[in-house]
Protein backbone atom coordinates (compact mmCIF):
# COMPACT_ATOMS: atom_id res chain seq x y z
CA UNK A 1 116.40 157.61 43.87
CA UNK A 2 118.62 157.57 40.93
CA UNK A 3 119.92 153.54 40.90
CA UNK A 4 119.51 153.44 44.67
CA UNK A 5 117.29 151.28 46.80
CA UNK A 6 115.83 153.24 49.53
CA UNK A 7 114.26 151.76 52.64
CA UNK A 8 112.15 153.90 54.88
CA UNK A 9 111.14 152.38 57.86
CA UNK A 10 108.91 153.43 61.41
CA UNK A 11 111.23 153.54 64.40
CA UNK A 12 108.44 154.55 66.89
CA UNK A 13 106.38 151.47 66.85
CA UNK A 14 108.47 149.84 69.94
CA UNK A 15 112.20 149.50 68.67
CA UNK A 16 114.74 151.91 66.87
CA UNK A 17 117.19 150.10 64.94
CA UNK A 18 120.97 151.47 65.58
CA UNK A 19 124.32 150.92 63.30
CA UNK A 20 124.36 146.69 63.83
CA UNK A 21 120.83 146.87 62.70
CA UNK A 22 120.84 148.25 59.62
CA UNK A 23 123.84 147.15 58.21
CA UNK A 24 122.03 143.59 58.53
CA UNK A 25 118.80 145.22 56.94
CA UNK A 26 120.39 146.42 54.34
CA UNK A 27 122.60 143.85 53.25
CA UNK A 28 122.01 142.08 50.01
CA UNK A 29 122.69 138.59 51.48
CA UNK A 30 120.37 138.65 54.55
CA UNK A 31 118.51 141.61 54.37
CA UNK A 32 116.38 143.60 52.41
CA UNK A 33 119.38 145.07 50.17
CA UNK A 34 119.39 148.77 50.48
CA UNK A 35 121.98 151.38 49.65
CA UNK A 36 119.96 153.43 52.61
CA UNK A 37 117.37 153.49 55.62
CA UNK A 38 115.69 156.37 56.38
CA UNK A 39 114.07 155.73 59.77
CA UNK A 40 111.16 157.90 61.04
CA UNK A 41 112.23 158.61 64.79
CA UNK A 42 109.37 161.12 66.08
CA UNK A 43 110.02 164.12 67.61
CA UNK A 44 113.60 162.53 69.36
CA UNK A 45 115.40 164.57 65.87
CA UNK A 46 115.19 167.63 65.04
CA UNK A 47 114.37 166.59 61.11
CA UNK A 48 112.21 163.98 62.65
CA UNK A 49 114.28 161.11 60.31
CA UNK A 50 117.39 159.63 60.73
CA UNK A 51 119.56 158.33 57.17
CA UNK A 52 121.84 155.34 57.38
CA UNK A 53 124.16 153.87 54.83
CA UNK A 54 124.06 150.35 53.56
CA UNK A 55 127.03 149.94 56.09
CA UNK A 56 124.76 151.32 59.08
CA UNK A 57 127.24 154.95 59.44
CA UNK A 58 124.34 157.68 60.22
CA UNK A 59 124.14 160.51 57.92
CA UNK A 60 123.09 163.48 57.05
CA UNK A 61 119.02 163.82 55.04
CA UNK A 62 119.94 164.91 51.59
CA UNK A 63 117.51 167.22 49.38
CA UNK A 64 117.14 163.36 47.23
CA UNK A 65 115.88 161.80 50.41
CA UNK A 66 113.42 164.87 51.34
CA UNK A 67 111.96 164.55 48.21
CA UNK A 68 111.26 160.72 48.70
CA UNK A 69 109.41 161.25 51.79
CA UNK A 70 107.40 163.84 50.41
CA UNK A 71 106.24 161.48 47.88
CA UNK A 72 102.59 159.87 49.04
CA UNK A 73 102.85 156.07 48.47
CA UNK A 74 105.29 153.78 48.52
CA UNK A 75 106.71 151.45 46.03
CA UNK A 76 106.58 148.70 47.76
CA UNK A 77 106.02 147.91 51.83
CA UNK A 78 107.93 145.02 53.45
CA UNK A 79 106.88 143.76 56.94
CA UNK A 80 109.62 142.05 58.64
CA UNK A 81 109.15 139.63 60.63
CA UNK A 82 109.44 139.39 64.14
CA UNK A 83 112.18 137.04 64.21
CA UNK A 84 114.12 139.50 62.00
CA UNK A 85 113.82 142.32 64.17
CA UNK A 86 115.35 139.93 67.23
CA UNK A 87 118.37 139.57 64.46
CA UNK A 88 118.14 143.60 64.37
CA UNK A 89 118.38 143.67 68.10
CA UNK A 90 121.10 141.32 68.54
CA UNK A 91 123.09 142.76 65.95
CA UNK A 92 122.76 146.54 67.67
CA UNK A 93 123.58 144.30 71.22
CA UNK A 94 126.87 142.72 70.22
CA UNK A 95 128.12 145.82 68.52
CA UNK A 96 127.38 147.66 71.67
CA UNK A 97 129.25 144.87 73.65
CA UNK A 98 132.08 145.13 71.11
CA UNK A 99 132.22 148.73 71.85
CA UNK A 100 132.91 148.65 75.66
């Protein structure tokens, strides 16, 4: 998408990441340095995908991000590690905790 980086990413394979999660996925420092996630969620949304900003606020799926996912291969796939998505998890933990 025009000068943006774009992460798509399967949330049905055993963990959905949440607003702590993807702001450390996308940061530039730690993560993988996108400007947005689109996560795949199943059936649990209506559109099927969720859209995050680099700062982890949901959003509405633009038409730019419907025509991304319609496209047939990716760029470039990135397989993160398993001690990553523990990060993911804590980060989604501790802002829950800092919510209550």
């Amino acid at each position: 998408m025009e000068d943006k980086e774009v992460m798509v990413m399967d949330g049905t394979n055993g963990y959905m990441p949440e607003t702590g999660a993807i702001r450390l996925l996308a940061s530039r420092e730690s993560g993988v340095g996108a400007d947005r996630v689109i996560v795949y969620c199943g059936k649990q949304n209506r559109e099927g995908f969720r859209a995050f900003a680099a700062d982890g606020s949901e959003m509405e799926l633009t038409a730019e991000d419907c025509l991304l996912l319609s496209r047939q291969q990716a760029d470039i796939e990135v397989r993160l590690t398993d001690y990553f998505v523990g990060r993911m998890r804590q980060a989604d933990e501790e802002k829950l905790a800092a919510a209550c």
